[in-house]
N, C-alpha and C. Protein backbone atom coordinates (compact mmCIF):
# COMPACT_ATOMS: atom_id res chain seq x y z
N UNK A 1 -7.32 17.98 36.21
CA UNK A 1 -7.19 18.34 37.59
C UNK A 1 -7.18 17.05 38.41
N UNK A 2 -6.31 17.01 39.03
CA UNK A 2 -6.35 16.11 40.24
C UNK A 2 -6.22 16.11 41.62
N UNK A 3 -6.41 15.09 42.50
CA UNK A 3 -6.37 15.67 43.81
C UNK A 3 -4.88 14.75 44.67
N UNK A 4 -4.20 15.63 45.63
CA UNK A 4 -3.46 14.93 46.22
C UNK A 4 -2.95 14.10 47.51
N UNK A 5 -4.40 13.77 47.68
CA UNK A 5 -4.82 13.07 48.75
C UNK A 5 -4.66 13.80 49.97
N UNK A 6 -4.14 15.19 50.22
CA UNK A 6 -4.21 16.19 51.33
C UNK A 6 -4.82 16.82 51.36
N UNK A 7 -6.11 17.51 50.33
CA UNK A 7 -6.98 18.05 50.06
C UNK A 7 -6.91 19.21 49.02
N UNK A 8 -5.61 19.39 48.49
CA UNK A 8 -5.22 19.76 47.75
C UNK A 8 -5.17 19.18 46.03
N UNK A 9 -5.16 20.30 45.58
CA UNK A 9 -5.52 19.87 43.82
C UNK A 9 -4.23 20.64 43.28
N UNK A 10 -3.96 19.51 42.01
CA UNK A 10 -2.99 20.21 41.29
C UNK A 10 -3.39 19.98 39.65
N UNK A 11 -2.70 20.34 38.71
CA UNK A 11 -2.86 20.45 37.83
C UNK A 11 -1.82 19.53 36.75
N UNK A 12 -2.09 18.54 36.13
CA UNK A 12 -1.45 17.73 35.12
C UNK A 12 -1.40 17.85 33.71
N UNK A 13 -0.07 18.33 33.33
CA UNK A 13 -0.58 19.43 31.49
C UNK A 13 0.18 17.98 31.03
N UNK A 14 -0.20 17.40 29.86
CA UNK A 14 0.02 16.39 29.05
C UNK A 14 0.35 16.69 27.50
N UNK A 15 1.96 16.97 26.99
CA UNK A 15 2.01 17.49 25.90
C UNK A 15 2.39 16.34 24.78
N UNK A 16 1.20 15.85 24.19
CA UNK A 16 1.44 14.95 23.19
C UNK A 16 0.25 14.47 22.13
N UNK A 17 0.04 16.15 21.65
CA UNK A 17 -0.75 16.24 20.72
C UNK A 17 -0.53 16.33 19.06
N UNK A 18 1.09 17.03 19.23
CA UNK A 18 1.59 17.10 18.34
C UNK A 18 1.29 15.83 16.69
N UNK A 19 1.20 14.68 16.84
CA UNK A 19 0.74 14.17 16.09
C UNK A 19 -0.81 14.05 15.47
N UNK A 20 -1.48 14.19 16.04
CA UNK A 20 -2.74 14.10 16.10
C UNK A 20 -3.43 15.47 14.96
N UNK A 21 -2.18 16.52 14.98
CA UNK A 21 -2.86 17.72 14.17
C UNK A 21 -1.92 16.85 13.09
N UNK A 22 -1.13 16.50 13.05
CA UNK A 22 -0.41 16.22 11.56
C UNK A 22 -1.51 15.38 10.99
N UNK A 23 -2.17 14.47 11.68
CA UNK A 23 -2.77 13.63 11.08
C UNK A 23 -4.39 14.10 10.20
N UNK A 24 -4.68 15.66 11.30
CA UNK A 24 -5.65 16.23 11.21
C UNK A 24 -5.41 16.72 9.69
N UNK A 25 -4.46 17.35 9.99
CA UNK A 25 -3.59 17.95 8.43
C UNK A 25 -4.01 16.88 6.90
N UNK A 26 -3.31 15.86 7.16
CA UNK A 26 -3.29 15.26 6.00
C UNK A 26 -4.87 14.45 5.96
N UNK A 27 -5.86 14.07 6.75
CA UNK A 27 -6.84 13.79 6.78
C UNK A 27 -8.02 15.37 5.81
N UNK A 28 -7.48 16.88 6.14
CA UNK A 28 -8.34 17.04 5.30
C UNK A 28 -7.87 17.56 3.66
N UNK A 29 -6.44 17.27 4.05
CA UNK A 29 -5.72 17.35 2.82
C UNK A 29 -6.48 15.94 1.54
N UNK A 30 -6.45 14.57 1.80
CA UNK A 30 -6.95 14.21 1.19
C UNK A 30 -8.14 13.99 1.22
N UNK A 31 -9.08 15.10 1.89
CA UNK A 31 -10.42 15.03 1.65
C UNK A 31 -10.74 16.06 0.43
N UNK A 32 -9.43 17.41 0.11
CA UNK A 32 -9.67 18.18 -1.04
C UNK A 32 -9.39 17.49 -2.01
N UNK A 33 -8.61 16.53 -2.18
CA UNK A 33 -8.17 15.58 -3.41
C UNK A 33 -9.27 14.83 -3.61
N UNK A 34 -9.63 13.62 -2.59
CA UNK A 34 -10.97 12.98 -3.35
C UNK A 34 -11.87 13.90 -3.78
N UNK A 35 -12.31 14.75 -2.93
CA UNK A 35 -13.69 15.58 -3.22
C UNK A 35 -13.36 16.15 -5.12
N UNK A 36 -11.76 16.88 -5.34
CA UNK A 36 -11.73 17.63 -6.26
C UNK A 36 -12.26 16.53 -7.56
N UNK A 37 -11.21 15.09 -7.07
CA UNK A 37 -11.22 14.36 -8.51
C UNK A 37 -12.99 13.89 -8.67
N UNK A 38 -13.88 13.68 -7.81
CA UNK A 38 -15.08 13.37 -7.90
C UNK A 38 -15.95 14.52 -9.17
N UNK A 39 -16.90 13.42 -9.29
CA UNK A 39 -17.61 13.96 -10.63
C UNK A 39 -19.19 14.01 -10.07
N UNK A 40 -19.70 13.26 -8.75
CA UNK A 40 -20.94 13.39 -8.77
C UNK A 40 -21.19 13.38 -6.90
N UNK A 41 -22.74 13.68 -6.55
CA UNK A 41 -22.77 13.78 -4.91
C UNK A 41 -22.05 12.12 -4.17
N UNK A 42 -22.24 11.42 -4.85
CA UNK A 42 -22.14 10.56 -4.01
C UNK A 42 -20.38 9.72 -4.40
N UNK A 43 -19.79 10.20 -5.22
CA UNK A 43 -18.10 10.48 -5.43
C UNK A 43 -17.48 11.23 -4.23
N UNK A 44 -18.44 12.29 -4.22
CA UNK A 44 -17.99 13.08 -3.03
C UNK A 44 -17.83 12.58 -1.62
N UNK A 45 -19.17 11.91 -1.33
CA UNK A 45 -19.22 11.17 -0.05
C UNK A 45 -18.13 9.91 0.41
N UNK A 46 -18.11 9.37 -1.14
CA UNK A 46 -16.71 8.22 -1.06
C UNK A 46 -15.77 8.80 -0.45
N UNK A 47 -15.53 9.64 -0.95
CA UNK A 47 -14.35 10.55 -1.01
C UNK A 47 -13.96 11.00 0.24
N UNK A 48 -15.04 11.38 0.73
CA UNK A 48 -15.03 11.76 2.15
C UNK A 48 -14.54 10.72 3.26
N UNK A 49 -15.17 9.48 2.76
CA UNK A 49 -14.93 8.20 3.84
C UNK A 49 -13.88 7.87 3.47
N UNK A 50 -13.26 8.03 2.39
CA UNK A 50 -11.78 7.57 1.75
C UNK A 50 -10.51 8.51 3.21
N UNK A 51 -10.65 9.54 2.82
CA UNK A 51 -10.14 10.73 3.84
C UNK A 51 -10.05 10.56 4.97
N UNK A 52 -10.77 9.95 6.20
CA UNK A 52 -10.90 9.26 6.97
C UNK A 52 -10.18 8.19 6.98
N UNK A 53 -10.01 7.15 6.21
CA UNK A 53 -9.20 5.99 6.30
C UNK A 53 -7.85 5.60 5.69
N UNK A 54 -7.62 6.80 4.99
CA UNK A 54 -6.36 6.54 4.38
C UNK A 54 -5.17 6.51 4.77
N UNK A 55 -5.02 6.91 5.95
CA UNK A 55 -3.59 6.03 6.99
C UNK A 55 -3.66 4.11 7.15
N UNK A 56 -5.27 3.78 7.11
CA UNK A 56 -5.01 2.34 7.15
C UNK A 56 -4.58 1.81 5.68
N UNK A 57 -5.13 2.06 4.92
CA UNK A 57 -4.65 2.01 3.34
C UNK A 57 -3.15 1.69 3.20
N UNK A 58 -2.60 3.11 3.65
CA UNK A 58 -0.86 3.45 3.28
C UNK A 58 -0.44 2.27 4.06
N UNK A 59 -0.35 1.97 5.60
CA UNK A 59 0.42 1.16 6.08
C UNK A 59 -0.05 -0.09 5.83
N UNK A 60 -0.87 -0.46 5.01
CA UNK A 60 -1.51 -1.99 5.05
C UNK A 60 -0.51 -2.22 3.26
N UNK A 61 -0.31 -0.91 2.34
CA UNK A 61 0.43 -1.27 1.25
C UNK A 61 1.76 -1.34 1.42
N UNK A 62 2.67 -0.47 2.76
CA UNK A 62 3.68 -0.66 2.54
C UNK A 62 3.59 -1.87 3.49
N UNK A 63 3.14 -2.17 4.17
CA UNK A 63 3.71 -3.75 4.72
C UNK A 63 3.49 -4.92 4.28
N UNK A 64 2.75 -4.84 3.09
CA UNK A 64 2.19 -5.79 2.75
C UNK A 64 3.20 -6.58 1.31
């Protein structure tokens, strides 16, 4: 909500979320992969923090 300096308010819709679920997507997509291949609690937890970071991973191998 914002205001337009006449005392009036209007409303500002911002559509550019669309990426953010893809990313949501594949973030818990490879959280079922680490978790599945894990063998013990704390595989799991890797696994978990792996899931979280694995967009920096991908683009740090292909540019590299």
């Amino acid at each position: 909500m914002a205001w337009d300096g006449e005392g009036r308010t209007y409303y500002k819709y911002v559509n550019n979320g669309g990426w953010g679920f893809a990313y949501f997507l594949g973030m818990i997509g490879a959280a079922v992969y680490y978790v599945q291949q894990a063998t013990t609690l704390g595989g799991d937890l890797i696994g978990l923090l792996k899931a979280l970071v694995w967009p920096a991973y991908l683009v740090y191998h292909l540019l590299h």
